[in-house]
N, C-alpha and C. Protein backbone atom coordinates (compact mmCIF):
# COMPACT_ATOMS: atom_id res chain seq x y z
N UNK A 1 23.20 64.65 16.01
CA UNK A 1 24.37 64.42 15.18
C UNK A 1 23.90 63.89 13.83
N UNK A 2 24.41 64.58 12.62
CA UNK A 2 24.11 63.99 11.09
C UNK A 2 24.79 62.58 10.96
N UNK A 3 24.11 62.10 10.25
CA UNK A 3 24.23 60.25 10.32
C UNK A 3 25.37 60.58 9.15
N UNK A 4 26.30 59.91 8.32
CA UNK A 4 27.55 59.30 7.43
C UNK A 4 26.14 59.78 5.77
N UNK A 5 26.88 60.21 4.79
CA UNK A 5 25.87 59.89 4.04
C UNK A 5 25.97 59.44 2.75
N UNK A 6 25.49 58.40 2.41
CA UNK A 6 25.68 57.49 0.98
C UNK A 6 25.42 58.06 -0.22
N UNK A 7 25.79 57.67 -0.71
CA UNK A 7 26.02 58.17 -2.50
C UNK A 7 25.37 57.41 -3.04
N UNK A 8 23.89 57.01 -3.65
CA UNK A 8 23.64 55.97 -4.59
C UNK A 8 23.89 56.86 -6.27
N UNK A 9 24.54 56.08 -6.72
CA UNK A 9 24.91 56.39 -7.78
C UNK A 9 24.35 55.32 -9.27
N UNK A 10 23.25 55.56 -10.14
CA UNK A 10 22.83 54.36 -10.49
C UNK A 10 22.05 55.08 -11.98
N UNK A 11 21.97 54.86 -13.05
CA UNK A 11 21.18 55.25 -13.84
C UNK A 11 19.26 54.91 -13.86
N UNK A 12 19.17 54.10 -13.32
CA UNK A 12 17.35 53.40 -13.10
C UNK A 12 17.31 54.26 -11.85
N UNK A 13 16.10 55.07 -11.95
CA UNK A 13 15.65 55.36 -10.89
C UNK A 13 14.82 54.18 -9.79
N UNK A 14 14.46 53.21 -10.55
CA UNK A 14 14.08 52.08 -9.74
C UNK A 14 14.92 51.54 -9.26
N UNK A 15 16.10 51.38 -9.42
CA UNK A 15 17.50 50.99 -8.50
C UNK A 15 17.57 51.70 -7.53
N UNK A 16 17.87 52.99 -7.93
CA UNK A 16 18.18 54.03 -7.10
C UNK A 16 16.98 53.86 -5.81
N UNK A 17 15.76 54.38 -6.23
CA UNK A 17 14.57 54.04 -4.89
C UNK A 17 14.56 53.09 -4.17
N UNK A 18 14.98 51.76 -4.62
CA UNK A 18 14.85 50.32 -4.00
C UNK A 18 16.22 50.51 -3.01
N UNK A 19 17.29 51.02 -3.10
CA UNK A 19 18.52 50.94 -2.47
C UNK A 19 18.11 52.39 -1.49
N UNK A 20 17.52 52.89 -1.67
CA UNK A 20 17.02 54.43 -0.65
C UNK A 20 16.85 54.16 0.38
N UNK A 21 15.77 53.59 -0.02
CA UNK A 21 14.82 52.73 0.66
C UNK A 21 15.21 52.35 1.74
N UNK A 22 15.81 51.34 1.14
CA UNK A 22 16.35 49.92 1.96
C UNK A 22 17.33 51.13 3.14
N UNK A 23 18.17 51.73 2.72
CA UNK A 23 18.71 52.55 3.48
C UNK A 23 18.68 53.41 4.74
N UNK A 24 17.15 54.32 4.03
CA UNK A 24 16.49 54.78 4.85
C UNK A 24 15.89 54.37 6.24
N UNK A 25 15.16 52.95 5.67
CA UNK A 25 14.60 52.16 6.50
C UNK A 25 15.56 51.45 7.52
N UNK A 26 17.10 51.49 7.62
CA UNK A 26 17.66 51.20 8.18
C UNK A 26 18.54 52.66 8.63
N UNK A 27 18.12 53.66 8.75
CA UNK A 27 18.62 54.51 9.48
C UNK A 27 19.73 55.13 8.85
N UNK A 28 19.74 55.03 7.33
CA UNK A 28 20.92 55.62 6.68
C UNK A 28 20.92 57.25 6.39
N UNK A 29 21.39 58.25 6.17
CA UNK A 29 20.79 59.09 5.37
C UNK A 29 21.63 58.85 3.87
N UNK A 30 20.90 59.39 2.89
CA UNK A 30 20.99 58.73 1.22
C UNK A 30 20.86 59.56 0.19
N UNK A 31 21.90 60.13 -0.30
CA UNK A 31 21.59 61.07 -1.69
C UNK A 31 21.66 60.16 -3.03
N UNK A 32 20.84 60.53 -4.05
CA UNK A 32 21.02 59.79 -5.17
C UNK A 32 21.74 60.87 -6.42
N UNK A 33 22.32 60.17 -7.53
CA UNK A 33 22.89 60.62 -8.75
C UNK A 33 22.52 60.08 -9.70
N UNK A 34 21.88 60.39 -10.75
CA UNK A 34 21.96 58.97 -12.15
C UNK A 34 23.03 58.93 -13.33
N UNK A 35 24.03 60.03 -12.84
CA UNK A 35 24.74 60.31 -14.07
C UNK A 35 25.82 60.74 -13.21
N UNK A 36 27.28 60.83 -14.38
CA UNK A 36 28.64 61.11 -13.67
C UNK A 36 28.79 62.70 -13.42
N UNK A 37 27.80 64.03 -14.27
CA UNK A 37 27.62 64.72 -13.38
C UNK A 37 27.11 65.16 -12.28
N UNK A 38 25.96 64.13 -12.31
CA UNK A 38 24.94 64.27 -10.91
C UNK A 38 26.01 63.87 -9.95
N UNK A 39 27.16 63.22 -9.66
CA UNK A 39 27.55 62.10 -8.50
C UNK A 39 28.77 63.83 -8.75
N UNK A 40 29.21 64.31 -9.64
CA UNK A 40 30.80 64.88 -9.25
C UNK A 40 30.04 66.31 -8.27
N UNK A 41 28.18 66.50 -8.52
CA UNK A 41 27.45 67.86 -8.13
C UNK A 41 27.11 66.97 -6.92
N UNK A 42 26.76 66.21 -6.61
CA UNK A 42 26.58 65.73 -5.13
C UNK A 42 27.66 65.55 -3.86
N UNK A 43 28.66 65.03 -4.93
CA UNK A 43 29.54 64.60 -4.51
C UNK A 43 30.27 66.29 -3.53
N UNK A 44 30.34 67.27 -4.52
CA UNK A 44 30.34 68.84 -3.93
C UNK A 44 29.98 68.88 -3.07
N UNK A 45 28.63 69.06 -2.74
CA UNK A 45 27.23 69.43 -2.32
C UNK A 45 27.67 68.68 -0.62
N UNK A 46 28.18 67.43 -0.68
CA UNK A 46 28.46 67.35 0.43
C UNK A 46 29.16 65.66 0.01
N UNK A 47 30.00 65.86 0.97
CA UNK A 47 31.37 64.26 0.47
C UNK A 47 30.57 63.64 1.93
N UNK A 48 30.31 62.40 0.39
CA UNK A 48 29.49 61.03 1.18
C UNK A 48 30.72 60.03 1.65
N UNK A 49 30.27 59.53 2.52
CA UNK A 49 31.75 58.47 2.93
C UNK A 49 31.10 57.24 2.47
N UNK A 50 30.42 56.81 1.73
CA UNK A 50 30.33 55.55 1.04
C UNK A 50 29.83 55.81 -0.12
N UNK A 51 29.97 55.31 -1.56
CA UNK A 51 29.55 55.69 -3.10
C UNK A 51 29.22 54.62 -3.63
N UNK A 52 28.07 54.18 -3.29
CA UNK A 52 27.59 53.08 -4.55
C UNK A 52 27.40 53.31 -5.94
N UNK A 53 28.52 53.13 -6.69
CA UNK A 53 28.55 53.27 -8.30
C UNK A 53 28.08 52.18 -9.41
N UNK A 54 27.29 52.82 -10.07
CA UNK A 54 26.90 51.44 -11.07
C UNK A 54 28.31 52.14 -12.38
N UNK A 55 28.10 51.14 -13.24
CA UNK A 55 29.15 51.67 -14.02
C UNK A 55 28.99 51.87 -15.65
N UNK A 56 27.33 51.95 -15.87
CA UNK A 56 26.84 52.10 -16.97
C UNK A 56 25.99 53.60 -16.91
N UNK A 57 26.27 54.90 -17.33
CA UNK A 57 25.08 56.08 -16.56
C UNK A 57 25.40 56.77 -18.44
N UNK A 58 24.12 57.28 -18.29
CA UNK A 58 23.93 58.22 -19.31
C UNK A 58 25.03 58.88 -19.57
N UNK A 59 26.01 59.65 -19.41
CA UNK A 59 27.11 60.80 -19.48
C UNK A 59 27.87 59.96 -19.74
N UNK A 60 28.41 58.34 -19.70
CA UNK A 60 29.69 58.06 -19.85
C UNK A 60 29.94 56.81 -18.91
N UNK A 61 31.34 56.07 -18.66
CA UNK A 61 30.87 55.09 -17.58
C UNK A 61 31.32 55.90 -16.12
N UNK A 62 30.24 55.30 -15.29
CA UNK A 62 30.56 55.29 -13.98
C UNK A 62 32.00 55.35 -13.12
N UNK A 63 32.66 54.90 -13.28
CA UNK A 63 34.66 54.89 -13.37
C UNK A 63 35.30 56.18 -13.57
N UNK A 64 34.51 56.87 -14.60
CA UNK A 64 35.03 57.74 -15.43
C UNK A 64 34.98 58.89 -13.62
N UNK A 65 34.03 59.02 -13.10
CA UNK A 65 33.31 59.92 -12.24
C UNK A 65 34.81 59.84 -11.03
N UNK A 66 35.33 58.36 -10.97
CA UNK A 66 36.33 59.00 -9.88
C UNK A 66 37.66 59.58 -10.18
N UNK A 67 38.48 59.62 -11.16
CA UNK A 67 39.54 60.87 -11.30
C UNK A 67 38.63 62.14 -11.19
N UNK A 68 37.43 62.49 -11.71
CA UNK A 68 37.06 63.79 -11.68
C UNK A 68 36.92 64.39 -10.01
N UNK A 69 36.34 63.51 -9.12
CA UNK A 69 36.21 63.65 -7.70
C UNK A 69 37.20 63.57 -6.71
N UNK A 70 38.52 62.75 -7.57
CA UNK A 70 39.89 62.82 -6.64
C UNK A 70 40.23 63.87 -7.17
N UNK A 71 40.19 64.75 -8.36
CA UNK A 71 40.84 66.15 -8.57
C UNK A 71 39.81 67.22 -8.05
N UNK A 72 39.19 67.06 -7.44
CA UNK A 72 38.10 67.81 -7.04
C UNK A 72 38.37 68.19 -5.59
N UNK A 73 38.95 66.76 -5.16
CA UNK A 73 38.83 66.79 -3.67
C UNK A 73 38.18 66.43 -2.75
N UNK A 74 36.86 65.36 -3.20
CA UNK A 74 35.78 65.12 -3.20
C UNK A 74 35.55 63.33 -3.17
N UNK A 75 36.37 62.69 -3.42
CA UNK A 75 36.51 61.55 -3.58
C UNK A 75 35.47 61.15 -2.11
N UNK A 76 34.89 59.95 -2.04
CA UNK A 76 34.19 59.70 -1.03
C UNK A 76 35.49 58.65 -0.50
N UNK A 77 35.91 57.88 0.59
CA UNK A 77 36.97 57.10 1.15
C UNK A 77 36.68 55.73 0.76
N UNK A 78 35.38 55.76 0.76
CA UNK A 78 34.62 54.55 0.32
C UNK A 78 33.80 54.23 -1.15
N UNK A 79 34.54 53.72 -2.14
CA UNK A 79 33.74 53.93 -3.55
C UNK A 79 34.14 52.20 -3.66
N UNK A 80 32.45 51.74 -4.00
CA UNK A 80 32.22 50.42 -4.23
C UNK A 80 31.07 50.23 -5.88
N UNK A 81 31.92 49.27 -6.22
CA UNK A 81 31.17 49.41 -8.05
C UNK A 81 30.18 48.30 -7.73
N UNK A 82 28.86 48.49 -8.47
CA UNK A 82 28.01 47.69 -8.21
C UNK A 82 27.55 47.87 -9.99
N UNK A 83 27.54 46.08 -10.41
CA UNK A 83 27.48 46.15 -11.75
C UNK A 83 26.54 44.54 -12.01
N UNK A 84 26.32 44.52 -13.27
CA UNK A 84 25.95 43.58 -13.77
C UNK A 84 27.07 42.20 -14.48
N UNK A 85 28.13 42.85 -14.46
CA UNK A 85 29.67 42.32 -15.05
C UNK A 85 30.17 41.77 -14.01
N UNK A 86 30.57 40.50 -14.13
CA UNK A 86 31.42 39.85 -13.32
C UNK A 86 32.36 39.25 -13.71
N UNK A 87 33.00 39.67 -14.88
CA UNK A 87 33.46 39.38 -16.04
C UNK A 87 35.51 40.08 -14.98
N UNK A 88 36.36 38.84 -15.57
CA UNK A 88 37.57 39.64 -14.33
C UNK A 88 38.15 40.99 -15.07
N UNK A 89 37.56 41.22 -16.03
CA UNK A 89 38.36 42.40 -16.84
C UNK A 89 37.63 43.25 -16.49
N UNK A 90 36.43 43.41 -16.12
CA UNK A 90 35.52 44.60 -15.71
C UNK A 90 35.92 44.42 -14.02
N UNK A 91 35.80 43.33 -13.08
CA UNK A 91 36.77 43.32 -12.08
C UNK A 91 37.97 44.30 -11.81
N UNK A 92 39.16 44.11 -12.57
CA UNK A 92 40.01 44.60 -12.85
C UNK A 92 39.95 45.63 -12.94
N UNK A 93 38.98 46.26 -14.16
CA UNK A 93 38.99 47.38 -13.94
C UNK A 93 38.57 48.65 -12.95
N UNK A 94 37.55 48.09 -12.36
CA UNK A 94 37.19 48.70 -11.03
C UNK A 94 38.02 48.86 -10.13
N UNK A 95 38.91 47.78 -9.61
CA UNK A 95 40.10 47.59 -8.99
C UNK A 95 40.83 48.61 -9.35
N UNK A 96 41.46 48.83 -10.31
CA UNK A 96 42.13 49.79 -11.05
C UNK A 96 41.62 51.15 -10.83
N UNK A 97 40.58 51.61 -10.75
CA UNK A 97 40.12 52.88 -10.79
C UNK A 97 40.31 53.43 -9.18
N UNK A 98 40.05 52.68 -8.26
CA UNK A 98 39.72 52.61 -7.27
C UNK A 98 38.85 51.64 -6.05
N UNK A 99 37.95 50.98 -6.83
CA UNK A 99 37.12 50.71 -5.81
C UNK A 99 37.29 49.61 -4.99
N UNK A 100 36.98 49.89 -3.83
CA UNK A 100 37.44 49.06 -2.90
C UNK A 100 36.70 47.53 -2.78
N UNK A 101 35.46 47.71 -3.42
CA UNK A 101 34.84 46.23 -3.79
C UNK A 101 34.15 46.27 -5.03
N UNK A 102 33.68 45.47 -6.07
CA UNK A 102 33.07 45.18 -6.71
C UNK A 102 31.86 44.29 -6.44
N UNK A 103 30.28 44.74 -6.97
CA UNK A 103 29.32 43.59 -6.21
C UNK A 103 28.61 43.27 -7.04
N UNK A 104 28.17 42.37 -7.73
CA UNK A 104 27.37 42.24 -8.71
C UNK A 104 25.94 42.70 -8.48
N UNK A 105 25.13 42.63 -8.90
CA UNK A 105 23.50 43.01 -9.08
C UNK A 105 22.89 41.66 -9.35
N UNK A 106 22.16 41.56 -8.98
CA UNK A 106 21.54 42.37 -7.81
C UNK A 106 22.18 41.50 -6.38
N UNK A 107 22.20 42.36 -5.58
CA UNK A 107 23.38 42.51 -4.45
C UNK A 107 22.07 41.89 -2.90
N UNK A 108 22.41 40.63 -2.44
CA UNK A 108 21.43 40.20 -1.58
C UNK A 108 21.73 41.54 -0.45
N UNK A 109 20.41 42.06 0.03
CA UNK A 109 20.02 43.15 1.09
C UNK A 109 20.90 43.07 2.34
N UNK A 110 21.01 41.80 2.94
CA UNK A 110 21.61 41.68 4.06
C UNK A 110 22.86 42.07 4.23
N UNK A 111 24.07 41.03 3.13
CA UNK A 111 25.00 41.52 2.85
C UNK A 111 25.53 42.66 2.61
N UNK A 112 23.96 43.75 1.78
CA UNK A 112 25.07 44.70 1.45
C UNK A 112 24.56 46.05 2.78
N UNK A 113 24.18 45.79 3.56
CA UNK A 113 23.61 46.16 4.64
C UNK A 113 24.82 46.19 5.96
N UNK A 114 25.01 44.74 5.41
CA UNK A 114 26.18 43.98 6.60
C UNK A 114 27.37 45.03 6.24
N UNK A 115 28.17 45.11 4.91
CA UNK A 115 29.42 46.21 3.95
C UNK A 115 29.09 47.44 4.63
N UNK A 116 28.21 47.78 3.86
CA UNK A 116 27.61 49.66 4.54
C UNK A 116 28.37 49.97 5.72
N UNK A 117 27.26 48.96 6.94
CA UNK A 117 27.63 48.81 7.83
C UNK A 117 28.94 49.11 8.31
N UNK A 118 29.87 47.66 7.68
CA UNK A 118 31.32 48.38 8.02
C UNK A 118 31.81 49.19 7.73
N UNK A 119 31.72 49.81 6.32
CA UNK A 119 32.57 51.43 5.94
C UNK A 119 32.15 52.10 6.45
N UNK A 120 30.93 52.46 6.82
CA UNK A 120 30.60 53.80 7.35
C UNK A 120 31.19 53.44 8.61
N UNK A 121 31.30 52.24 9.69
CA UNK A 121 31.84 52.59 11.25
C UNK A 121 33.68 52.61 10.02
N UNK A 122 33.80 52.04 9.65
CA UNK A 122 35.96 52.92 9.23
C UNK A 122 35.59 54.71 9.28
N UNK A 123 34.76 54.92 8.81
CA UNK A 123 34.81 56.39 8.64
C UNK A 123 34.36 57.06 10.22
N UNK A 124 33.84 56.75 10.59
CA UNK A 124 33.44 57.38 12.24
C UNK A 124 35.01 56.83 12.97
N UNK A 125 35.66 56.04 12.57
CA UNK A 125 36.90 55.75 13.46
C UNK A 125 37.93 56.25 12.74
N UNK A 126 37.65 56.75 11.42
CA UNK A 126 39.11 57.19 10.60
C UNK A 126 40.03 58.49 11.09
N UNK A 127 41.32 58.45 10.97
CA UNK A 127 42.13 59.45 11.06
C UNK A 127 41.53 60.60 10.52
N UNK A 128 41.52 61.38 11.95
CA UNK A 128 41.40 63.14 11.44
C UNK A 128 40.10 63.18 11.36
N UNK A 129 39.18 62.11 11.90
CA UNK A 129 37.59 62.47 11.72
C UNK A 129 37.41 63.28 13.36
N UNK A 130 36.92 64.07 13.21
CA UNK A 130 36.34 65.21 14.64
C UNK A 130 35.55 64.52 15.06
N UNK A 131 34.38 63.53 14.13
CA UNK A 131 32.88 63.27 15.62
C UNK A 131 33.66 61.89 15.98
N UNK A 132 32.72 62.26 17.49
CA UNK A 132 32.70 61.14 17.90
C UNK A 132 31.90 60.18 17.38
N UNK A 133 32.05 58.78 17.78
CA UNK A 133 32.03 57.56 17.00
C UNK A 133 30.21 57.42 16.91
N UNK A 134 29.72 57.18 15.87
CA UNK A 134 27.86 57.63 15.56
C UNK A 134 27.71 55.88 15.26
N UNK A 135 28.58 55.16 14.93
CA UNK A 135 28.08 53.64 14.73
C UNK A 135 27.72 52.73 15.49
């Protein structure tokens, strides 16, 4: 059975590898994006049920990427902004766009291990999902 699969979404490829990683090594499977077209062509390519978004990428901000993926059809269920701003107006705005959490950077391993964790088992238990439960 194919494991749930994450979206790192991040402009540094050293972000991106360090969060793979960490992923991998815990049994995730993990596509990366560095830009808001890389994430709307991945996002195609196959709908991840969790999207770690930074919100600074070459093409534009990060934010910008989810109206394009809810008109797409493509939206992942799970889109979480991971930023350097903790500022409540950049809060806010994430909120606003969609995302279901905001996490600052750098994001302690455990914790965001512990999150993962839970969205991906909502998505193995969500309405209208066919597999059986993989968490």
């Amino acid at each position: 059975m194919t494991e749930p699969l994450i979206l790192l979404v991040d402009d540094s490829a050293l972000v991106r590898d360090a969060l793979r990683l960490l992923f991998e090594e815990t049994g995730h499977r993990v596509a990366e994006a560095g830009s808001v077209a890389e994430t709307v062509a991945a996002c195609r390519a196959e709908r991840p049920v969790v999207m770690l978004l930074d919100l600074t990428l070459p093409d534009g901000d990060g934010l910008g990427a989810i109206p394009l993926l809810r008109a797409a059809g493509v939206l992942p269920p799970v889109v979480v902004a991971l930023t350097g701003h903790d500022d409540p107006a950049t809060v806010e705005r994430c909120r606003q766009a969609g995302c279901r959490e905001v996490l600052l950077k750098p994001v302690a391993t455990r914790e965001l291990l512990r999150k993962v964790k839970g969205w991906v088992g909502e998505s193995d238990s969500g309405p209208g999902d066919a597999r059986p439960g993989t968490g």
